[in-house]
Protein backbone atom coordinates (compact mmCIF):
# COMPACT_ATOMS: atom_id res chain seq x y z
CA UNK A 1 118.93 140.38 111.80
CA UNK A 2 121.41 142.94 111.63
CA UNK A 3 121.76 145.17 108.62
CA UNK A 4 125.61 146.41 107.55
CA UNK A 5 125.27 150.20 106.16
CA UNK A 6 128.64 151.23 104.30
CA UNK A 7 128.33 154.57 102.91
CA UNK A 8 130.61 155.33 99.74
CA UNK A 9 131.61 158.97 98.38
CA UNK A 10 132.47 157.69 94.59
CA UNK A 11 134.09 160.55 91.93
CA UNK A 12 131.62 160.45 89.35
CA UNK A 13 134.48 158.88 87.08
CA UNK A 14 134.35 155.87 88.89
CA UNK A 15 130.69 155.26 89.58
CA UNK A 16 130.21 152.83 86.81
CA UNK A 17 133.27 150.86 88.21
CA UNK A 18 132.08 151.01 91.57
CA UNK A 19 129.02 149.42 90.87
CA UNK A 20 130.49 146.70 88.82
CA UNK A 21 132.64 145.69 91.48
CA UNK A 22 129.55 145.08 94.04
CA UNK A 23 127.59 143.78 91.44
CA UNK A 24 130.31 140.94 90.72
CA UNK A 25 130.83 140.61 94.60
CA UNK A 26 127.02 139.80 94.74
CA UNK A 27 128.01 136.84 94.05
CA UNK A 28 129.78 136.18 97.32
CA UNK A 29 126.98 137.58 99.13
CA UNK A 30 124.41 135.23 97.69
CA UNK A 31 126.82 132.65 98.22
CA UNK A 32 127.32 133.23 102.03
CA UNK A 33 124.89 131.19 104.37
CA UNK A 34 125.20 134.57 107.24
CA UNK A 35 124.12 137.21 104.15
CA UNK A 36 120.25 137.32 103.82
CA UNK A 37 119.77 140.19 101.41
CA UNK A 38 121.82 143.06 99.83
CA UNK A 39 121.14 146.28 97.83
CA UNK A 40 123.47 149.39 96.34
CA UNK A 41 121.80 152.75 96.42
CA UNK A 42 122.76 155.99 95.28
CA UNK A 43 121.84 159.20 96.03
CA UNK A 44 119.51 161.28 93.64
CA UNK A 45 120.47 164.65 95.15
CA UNK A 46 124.41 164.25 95.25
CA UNK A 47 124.81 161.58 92.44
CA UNK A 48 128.48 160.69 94.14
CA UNK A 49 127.27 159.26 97.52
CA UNK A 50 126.28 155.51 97.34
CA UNK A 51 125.06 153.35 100.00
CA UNK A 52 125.61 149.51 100.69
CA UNK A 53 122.60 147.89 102.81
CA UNK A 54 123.96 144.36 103.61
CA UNK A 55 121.61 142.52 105.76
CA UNK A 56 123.14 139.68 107.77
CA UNK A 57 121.68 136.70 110.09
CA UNK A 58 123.79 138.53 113.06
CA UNK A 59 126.77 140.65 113.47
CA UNK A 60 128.42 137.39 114.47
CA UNK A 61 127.55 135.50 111.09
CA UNK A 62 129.03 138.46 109.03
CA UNK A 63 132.68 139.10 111.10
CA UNK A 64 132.94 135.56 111.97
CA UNK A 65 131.44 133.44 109.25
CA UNK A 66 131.62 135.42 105.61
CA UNK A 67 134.62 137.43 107.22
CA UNK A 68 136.31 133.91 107.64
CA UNK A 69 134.94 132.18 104.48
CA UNK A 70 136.94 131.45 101.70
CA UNK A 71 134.76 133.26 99.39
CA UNK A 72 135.43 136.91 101.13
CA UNK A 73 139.15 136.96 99.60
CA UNK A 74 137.27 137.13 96.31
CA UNK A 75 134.69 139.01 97.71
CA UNK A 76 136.80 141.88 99.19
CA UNK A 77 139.36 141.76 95.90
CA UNK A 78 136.51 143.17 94.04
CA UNK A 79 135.31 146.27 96.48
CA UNK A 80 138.80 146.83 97.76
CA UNK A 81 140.07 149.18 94.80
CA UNK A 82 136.99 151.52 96.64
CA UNK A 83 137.96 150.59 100.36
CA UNK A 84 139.57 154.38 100.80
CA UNK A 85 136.67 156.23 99.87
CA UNK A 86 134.02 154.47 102.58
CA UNK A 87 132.85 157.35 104.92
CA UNK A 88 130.62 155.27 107.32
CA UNK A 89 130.66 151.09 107.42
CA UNK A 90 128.81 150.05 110.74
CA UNK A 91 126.42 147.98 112.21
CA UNK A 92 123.04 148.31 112.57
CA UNK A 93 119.92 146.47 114.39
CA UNK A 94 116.50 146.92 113.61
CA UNK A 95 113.90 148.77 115.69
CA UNK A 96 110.79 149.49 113.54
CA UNK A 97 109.98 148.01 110.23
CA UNK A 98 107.44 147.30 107.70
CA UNK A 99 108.10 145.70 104.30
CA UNK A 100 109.39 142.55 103.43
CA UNK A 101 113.06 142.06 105.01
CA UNK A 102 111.51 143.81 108.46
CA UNK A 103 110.82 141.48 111.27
């Protein structure tokens, strides 16, 4: 498993936008074979930062399968208008975990 981390600094005029947009592009994510769970997070102390956890079957699954699907045109239509204001998108493999999505 590898998990996708895409950190977001939204204006606080476009927060309810922004989370629109990934909530309609869930439903490329659910869609995708390579994407096995997803979240949006934002942060209590500074209300504009968001995070994107996007937990994939491998780094090869997400730039070569949902990358090359034809649901991410759709998928990247939606989160695109937000594209410019990601500070961080990398990815990331698990070390330590406990909880349900940690192996």
């Amino acid at each position: 498993m590898v998990i996708e981390y895409i950190r977001y600094d939204i204006p606080a005029e476009q927060a309810q936008a922004f989370v629109s947009a990934y909530r309609d592009a869930a439903a490329e994510l659910r869609g995708s074979e390579h994407c096995l769970d997803h979240e949006i997070s934002r942060c209590l102390e500074e209300p504009t930062s968001f995070v994107v956890r996007i937990c994939w079957g491998s780094m090869h699954g997400h730039l070569e399968g949902f990358r090359k699907a034809a649901g991410f045109p759709s998928f990247f239509a939606k989160v695109k208008p937000f594209y410019e204001r990601i500070q961080e998108m990398r990815h990331y493999a698990v070390i330590d975990a406990k909880g349900t999505t940690g192996r």
